[in-house]
N, C-alpha and C. Protein backbone atom coordinates (compact mmCIF):
# COMPACT_ATOMS: atom_id res chain seq x y z
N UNK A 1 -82.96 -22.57 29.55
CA UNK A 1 -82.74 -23.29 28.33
C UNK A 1 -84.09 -23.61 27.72
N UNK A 2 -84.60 -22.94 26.38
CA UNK A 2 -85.31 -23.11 26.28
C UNK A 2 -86.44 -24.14 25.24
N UNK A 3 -85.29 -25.00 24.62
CA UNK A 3 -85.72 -26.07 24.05
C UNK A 3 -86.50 -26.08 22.98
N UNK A 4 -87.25 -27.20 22.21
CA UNK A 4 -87.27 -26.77 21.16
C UNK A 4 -88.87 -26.35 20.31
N UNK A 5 -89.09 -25.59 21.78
CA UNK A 5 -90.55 -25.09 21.92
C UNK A 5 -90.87 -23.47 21.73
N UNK A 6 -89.65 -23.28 21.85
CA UNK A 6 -89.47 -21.82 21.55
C UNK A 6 -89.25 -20.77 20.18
N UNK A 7 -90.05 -20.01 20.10
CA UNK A 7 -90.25 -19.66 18.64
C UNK A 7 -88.57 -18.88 18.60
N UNK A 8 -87.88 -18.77 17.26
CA UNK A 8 -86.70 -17.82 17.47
C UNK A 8 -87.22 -16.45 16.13
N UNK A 9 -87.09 -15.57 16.35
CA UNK A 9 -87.18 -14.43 15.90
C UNK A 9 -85.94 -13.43 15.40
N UNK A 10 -85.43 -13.74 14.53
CA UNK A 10 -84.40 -12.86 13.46
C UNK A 10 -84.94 -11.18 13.15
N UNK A 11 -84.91 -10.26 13.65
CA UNK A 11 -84.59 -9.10 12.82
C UNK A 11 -84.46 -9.07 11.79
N UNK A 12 -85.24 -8.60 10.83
CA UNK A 12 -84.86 -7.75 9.41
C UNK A 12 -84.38 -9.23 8.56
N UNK A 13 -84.68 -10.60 8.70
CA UNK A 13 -84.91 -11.98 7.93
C UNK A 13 -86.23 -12.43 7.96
N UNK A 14 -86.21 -12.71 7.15
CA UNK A 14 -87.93 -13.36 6.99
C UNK A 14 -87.57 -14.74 6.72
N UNK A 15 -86.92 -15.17 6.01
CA UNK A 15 -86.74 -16.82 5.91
C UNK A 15 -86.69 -18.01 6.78
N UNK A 16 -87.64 -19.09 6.47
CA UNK A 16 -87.22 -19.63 8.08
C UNK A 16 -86.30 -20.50 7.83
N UNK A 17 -85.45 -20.60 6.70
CA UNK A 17 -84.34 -21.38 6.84
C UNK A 17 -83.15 -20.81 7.50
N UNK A 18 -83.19 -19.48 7.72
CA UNK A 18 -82.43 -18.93 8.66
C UNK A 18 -82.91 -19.53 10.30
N UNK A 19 -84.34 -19.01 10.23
CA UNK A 19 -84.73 -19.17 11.77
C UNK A 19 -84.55 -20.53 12.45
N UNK A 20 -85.26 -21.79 11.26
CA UNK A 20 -84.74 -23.26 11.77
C UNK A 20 -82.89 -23.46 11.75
N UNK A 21 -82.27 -22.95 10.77
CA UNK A 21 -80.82 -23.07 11.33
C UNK A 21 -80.06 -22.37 12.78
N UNK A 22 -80.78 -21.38 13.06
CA UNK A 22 -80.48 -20.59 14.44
C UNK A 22 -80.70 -21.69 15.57
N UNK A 23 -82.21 -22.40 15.43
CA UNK A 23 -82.93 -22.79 16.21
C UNK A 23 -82.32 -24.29 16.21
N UNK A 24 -81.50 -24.86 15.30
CA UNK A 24 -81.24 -25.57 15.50
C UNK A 24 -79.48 -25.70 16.12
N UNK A 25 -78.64 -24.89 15.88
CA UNK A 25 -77.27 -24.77 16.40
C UNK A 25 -77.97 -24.24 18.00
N UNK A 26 -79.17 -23.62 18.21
CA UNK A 26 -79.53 -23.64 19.43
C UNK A 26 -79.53 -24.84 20.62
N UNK A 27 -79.80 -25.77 19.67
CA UNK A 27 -80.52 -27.00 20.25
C UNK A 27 -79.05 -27.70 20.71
N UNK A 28 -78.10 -27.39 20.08
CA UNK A 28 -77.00 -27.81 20.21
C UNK A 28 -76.46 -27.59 21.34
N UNK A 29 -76.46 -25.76 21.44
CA UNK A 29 -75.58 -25.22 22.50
C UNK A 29 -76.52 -25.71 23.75
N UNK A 30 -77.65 -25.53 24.04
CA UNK A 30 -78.81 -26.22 24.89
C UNK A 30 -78.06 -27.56 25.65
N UNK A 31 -77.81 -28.25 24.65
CA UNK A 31 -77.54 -29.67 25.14
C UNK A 31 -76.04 -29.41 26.10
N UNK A 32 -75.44 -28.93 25.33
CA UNK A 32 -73.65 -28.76 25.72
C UNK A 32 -73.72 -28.37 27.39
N UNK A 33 -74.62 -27.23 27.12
CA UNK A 33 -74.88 -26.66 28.69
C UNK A 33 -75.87 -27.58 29.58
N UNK A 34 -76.87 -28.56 29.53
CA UNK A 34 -77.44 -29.10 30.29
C UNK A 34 -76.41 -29.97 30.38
N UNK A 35 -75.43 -30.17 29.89
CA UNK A 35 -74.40 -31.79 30.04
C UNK A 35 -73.20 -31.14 31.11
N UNK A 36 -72.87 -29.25 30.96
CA UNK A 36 -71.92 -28.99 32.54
C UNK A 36 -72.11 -28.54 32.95
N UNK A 37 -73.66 -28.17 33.12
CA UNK A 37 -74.27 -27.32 34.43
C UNK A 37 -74.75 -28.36 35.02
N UNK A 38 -74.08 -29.32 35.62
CA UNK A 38 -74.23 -30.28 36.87
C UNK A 38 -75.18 -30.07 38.02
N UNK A 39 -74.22 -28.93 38.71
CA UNK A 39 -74.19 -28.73 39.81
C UNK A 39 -74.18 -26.95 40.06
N UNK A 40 -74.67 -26.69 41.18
CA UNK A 40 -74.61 -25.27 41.45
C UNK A 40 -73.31 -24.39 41.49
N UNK A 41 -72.66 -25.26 41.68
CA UNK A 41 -71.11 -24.76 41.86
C UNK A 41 -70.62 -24.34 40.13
N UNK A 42 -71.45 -25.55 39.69
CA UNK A 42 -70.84 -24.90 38.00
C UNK A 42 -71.35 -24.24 37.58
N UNK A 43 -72.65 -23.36 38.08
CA UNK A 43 -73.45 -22.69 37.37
C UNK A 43 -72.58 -21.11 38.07
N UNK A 44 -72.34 -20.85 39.05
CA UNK A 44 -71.52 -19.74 39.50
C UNK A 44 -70.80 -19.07 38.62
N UNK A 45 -70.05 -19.57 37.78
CA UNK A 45 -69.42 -18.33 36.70
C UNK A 45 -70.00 -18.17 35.35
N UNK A 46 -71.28 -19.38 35.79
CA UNK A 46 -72.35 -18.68 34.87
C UNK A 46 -72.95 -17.68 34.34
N UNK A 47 -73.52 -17.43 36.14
CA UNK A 47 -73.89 -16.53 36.09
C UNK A 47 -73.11 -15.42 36.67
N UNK A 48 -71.94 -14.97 36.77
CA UNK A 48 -71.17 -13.71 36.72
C UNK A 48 -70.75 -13.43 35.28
N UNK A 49 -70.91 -14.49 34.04
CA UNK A 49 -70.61 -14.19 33.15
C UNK A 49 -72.01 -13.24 32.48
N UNK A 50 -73.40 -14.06 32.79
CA UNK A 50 -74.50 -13.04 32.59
C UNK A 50 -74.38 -11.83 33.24
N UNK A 51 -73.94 -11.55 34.37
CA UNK A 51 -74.22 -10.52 35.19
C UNK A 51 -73.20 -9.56 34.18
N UNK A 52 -71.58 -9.76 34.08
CA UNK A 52 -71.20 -9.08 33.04
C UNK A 52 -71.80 -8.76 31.86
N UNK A 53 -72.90 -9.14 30.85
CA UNK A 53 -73.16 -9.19 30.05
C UNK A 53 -74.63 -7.42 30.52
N UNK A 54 -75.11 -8.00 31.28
CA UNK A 54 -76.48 -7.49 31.79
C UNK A 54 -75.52 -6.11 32.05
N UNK A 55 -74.48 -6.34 33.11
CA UNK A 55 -73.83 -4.44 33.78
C UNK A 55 -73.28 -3.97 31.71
N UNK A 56 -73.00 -4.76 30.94
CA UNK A 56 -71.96 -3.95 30.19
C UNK A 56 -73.73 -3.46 29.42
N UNK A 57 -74.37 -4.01 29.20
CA UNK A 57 -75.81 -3.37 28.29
C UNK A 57 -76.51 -2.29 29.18
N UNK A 58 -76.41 -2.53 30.85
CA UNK A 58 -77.14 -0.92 31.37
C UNK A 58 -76.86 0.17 31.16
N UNK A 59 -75.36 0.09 31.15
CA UNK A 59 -74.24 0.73 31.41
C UNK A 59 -74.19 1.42 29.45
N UNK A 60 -74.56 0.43 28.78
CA UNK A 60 -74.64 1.26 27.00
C UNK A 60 -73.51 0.53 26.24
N UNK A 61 -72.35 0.28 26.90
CA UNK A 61 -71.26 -0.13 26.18
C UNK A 61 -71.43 -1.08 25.70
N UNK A 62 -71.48 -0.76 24.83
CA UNK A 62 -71.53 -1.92 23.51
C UNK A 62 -70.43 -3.01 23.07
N UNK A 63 -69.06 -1.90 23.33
CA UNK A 63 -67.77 -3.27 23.14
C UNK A 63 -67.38 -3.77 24.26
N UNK A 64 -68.30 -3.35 25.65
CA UNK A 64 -68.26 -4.35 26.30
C UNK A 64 -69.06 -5.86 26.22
N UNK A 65 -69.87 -5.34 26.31
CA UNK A 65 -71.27 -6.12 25.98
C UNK A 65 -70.66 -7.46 25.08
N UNK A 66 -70.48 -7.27 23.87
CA UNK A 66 -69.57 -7.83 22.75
C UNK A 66 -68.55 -9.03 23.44
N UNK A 67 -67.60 -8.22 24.23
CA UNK A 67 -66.45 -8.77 24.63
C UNK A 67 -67.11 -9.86 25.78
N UNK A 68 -67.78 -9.19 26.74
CA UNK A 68 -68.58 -9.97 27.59
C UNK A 68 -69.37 -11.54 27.06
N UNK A 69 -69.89 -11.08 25.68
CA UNK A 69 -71.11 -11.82 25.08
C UNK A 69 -69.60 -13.34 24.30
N UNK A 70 -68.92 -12.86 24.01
CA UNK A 70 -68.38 -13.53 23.34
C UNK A 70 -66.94 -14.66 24.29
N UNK A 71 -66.77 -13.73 25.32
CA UNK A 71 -66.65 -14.85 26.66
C UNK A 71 -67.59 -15.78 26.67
N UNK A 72 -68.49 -15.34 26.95
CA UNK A 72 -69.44 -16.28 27.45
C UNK A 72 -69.89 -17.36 26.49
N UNK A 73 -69.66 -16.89 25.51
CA UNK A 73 -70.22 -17.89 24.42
C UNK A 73 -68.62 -19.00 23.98
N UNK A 74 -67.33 -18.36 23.98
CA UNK A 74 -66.66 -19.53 24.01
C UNK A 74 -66.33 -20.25 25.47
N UNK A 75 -66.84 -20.46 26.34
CA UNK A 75 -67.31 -21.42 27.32
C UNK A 75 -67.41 -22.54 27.09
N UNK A 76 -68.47 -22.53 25.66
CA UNK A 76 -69.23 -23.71 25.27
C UNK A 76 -68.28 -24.39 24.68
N UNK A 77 -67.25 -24.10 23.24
CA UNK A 77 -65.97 -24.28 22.55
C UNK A 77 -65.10 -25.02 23.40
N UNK A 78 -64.92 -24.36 24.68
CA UNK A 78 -63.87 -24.82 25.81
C UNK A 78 -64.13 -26.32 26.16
N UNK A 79 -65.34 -26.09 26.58
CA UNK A 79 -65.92 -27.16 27.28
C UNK A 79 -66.86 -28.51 26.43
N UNK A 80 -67.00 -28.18 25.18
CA UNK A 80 -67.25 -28.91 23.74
C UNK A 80 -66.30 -30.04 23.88
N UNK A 81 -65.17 -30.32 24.03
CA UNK A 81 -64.18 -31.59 23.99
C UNK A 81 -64.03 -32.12 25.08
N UNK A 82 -64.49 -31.96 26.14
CA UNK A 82 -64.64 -33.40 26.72
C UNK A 82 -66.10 -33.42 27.27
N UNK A 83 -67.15 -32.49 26.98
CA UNK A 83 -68.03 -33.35 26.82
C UNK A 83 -68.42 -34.30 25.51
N UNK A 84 -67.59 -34.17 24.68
CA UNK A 84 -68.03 -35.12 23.61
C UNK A 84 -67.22 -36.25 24.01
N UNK A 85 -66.35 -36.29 24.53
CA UNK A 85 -65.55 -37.58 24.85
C UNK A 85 -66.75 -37.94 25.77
N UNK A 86 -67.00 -37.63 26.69
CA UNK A 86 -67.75 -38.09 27.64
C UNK A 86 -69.28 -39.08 27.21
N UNK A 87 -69.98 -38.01 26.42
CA UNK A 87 -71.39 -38.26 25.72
C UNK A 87 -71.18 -38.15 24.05
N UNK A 88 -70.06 -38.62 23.94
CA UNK A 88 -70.45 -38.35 22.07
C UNK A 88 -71.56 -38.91 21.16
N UNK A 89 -72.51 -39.96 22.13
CA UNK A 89 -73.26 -40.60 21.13
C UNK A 89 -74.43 -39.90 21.42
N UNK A 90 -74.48 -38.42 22.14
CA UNK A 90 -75.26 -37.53 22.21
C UNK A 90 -75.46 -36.45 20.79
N UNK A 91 -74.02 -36.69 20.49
CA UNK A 91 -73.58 -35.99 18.91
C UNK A 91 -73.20 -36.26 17.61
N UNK A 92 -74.07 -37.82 17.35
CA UNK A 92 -73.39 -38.24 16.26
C UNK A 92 -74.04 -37.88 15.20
């Protein structure tokens, strides 16, 4: 997670009101995940969800990759409502 020290780099945009809006829905997803990666146990289908992501890009397939990438990314969606119950004054 790499916080908000990290430069973000857009392809083929030059504007940085793109790059600070990336960088900032970044900062978001950042938080969501330091609030349920607890414990090692929760990080486990973490990382089989990377590992899917990593085999479907060696491998070339692209609508895997996709399908993989976009698992993984509604995780956060899933798990968005009760960490806001939990920490909402993390998100006001």
């Amino acid at each position: 997670f790499g916080g908000a020290s990290r430069s973000v780099n857009v392809p083929g945009v030059s504007g940085s009101w793109t790059q600070l809006t990336i960088a900032d829905i970044k900062s978001h997803l950042d938080r969501v995940c330091h609030l349920t990666l607890t414990s090692s146990k929760a990080m486990m289908p973490l990382i089989g969800q990377h590992q899917a992501i990593l085999d479907a890009v060696g491998q070339r397939d692209g609508d895997a990759a996709e399908a993989a990438m976009r698992f993984h990314l509604s995780e956060i969606l899933r798990a968005l409502p009760s960490v806001i119950a939990d920490r909402g004054d993390l998100f006001g």
